[in-house]
Protein backbone atom coordinates (compact mmCIF):
# COMPACT_ATOMS: atom_id res chain seq x y z
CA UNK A 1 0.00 0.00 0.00
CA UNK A 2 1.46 3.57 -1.21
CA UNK A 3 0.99 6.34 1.37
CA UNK A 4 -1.18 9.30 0.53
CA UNK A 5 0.23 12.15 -1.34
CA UNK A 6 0.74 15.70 0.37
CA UNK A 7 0.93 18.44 -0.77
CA UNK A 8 3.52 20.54 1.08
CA UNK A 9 3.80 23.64 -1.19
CA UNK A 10 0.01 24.19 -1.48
CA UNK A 11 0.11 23.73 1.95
CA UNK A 12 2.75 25.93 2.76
CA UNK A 13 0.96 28.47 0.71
CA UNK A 14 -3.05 27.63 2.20
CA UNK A 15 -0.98 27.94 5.83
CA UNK A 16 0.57 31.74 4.53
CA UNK A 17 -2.93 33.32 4.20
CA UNK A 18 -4.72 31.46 0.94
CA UNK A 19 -6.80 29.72 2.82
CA UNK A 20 -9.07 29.43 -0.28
CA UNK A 21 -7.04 26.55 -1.63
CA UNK A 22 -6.93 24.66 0.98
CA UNK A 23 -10.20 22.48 -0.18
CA UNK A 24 -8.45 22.45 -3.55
CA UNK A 25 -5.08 20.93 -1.92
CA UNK A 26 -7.33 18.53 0.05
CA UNK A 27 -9.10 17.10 -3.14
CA UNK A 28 -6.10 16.88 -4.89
CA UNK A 29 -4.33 14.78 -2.35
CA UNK A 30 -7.50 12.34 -2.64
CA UNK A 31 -8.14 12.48 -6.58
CA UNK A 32 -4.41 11.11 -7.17
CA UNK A 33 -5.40 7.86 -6.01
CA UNK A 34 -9.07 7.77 -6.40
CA UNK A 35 -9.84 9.76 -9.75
CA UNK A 36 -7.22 10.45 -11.70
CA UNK A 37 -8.72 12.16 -14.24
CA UNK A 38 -10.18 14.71 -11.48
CA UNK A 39 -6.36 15.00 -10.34
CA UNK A 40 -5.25 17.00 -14.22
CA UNK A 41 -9.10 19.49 -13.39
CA UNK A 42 -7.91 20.16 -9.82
CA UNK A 43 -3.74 20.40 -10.57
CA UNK A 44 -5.14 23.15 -13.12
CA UNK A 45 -7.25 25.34 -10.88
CA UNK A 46 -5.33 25.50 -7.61
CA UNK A 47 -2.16 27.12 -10.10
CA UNK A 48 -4.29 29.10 -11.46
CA UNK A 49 -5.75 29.80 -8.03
CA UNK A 50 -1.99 30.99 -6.62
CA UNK A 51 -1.13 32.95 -9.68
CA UNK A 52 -4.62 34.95 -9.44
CA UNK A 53 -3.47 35.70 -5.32
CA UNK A 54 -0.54 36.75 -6.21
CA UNK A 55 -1.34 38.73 -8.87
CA UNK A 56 -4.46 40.62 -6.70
CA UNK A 57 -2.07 40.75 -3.76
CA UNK A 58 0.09 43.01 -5.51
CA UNK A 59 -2.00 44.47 -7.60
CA UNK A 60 -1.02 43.65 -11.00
CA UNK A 61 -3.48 43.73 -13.73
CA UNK A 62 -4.92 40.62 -15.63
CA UNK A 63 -7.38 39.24 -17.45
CA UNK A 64 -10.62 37.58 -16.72
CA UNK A 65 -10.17 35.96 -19.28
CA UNK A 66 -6.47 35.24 -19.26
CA UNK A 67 -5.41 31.45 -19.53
CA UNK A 68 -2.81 29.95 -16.68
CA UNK A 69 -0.12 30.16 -18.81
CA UNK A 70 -0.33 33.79 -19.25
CA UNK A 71 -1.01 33.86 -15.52
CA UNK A 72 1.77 32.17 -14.78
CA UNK A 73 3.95 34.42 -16.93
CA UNK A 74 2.80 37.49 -15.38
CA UNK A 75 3.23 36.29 -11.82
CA UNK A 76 6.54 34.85 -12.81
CA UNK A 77 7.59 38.25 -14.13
CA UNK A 78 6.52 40.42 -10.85
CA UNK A 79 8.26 37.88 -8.14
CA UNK A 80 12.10 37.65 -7.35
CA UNK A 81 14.17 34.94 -9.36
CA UNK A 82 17.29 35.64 -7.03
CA UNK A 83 18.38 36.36 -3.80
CA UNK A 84 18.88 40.56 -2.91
CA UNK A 85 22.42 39.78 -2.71
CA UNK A 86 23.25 38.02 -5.69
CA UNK A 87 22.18 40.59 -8.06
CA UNK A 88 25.17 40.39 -10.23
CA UNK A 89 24.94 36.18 -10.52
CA UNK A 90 24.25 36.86 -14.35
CA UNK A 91 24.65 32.92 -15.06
CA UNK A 92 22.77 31.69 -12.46
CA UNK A 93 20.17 34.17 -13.17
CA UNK A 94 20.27 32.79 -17.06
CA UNK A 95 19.79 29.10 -15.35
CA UNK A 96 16.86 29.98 -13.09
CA UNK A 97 15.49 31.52 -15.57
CA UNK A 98 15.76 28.05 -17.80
CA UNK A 99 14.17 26.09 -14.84
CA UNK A 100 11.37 28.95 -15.01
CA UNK A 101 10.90 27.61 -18.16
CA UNK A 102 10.81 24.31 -17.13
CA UNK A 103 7.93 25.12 -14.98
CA UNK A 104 5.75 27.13 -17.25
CA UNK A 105 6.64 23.93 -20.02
CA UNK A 106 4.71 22.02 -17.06
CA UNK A 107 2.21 24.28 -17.08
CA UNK A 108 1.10 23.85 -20.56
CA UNK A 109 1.62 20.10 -20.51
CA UNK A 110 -1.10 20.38 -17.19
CA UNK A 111 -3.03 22.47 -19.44
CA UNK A 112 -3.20 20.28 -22.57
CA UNK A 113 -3.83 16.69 -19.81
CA UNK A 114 -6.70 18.57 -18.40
CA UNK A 115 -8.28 19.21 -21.65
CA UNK A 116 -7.48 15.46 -22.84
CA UNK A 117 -8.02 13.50 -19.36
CA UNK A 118 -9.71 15.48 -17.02
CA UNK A 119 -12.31 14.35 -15.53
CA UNK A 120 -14.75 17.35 -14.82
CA UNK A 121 -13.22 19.63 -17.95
CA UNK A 122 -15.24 20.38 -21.06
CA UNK A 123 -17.84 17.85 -22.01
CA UNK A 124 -16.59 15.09 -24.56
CA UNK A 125 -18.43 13.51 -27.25
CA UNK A 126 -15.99 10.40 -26.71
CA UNK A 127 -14.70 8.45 -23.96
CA UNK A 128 -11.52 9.83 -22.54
CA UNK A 129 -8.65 8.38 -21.89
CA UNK A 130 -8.66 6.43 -18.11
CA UNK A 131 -5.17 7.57 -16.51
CA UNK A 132 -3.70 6.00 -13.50
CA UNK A 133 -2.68 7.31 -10.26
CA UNK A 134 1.22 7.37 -11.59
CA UNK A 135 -0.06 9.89 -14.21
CA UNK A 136 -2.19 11.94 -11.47
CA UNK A 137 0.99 11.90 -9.15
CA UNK A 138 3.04 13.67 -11.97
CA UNK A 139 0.66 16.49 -12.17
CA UNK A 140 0.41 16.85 -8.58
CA UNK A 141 3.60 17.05 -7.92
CA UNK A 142 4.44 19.38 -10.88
CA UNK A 143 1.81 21.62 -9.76
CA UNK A 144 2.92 21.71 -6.14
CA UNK A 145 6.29 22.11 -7.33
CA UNK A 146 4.78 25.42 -8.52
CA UNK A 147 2.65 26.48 -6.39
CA UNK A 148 5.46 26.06 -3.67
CA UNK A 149 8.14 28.19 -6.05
CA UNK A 150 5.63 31.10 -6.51
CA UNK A 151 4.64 31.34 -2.78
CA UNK A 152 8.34 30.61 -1.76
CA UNK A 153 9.41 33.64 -4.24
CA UNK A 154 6.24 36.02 -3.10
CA UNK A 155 7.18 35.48 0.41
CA UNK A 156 10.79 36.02 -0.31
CA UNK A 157 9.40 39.21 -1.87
CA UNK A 158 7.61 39.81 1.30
CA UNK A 159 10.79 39.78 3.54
CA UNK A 160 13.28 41.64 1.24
CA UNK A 161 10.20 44.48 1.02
CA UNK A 162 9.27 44.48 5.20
CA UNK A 163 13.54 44.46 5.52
CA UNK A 164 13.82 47.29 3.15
CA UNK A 165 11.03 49.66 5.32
CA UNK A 166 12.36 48.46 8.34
CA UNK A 167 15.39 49.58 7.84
CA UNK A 168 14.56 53.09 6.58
CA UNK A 169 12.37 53.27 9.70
CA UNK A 170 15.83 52.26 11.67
CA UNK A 171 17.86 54.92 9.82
CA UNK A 172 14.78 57.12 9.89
CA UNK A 173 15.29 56.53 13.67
CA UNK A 174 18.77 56.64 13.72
CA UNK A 175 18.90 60.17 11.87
CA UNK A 176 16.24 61.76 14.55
CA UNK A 177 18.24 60.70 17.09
CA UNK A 178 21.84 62.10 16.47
CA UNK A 179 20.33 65.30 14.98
CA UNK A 180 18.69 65.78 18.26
């Protein structure tokens, strides 16, 4: 017997305030085994979930309309790729960049399995084809893989942003108090 799939960047995020997924991450966990097919529908929405967060957390325009992989693109494009101090890492910046890549690749192939395999996506005038809980695990995992990476970078974001005010507010300080 296999134990039961978690989820621990969806649940890192649903635990850091998107407590709207959190139904999303628990049916996913369960669909990998039980309905596969359901597994591509859900892998799809909770992305698309994060993206849209991070997107209205910060304010950054997009589409009603817009499909994941735009989402994802836009997201991508507003969140940190490296740390504050390796600014001049131009190589490693061209590599993370790659793996970016990578993900949004995974994106569209999680886009084009939901459309072909999902369960609950788009009626079909045809039988679809049955996947197995292997195939469900690989767009689980890619998708948490994601989801973790986004929230991971948007709270990195976070910190660099709360580190940067607090420490005008210190020098703030610091000027008040040797100019008194």
């Amino acid at each position: 017997m296999t134990s039961p799939f978690v989820m621990y960047g969806a649940r890192d995020a649903a635990a850091q305030g998107l407590v709207h997924i959190e139904k999303q991450v628990e049916a996913l966990e369960q669909a990998v085994e039980e309905n596969p097919g359901l597994a591509f529908d859900l892998a799809r929405t909770l992305v698309e979930s994060v993206c849209r967060a991070i997107l209205g957390e910060r304010s950054i325009a997009f589409g009603d309309t817009d499909d994941l992989p735009k989402l994802f693109k836009t997201a991508s494009t507003h969140l940190p790729f490296l740390p504050a101090t390796a600014t001049d890492a131009v190589e490693t910046r061209r590599s993370l960049k790659q793996t970016l890549n990578g993900l949004h690749t995974a994106i569209q192939g999680i886009c084009e399995l939901r459309n072909q395999c999902g369960f609950a996506s788009h009626g079909a005038g045809t039988p679809r084809p049955a996947m197995e809980p292997v195939q469900a695990l690989l767009v689980a995992e890619a998708a948490d893989t994601i989801v973790g990476f986004q929230i991971g970078s948007a709270s990195c974001r976070e910190r660099v942003l709360s580190s940067v005010v607090a420490g005008s507010l210190e020098k703030k300080t610091q000027d008040s108090i040797t100019s008194t």
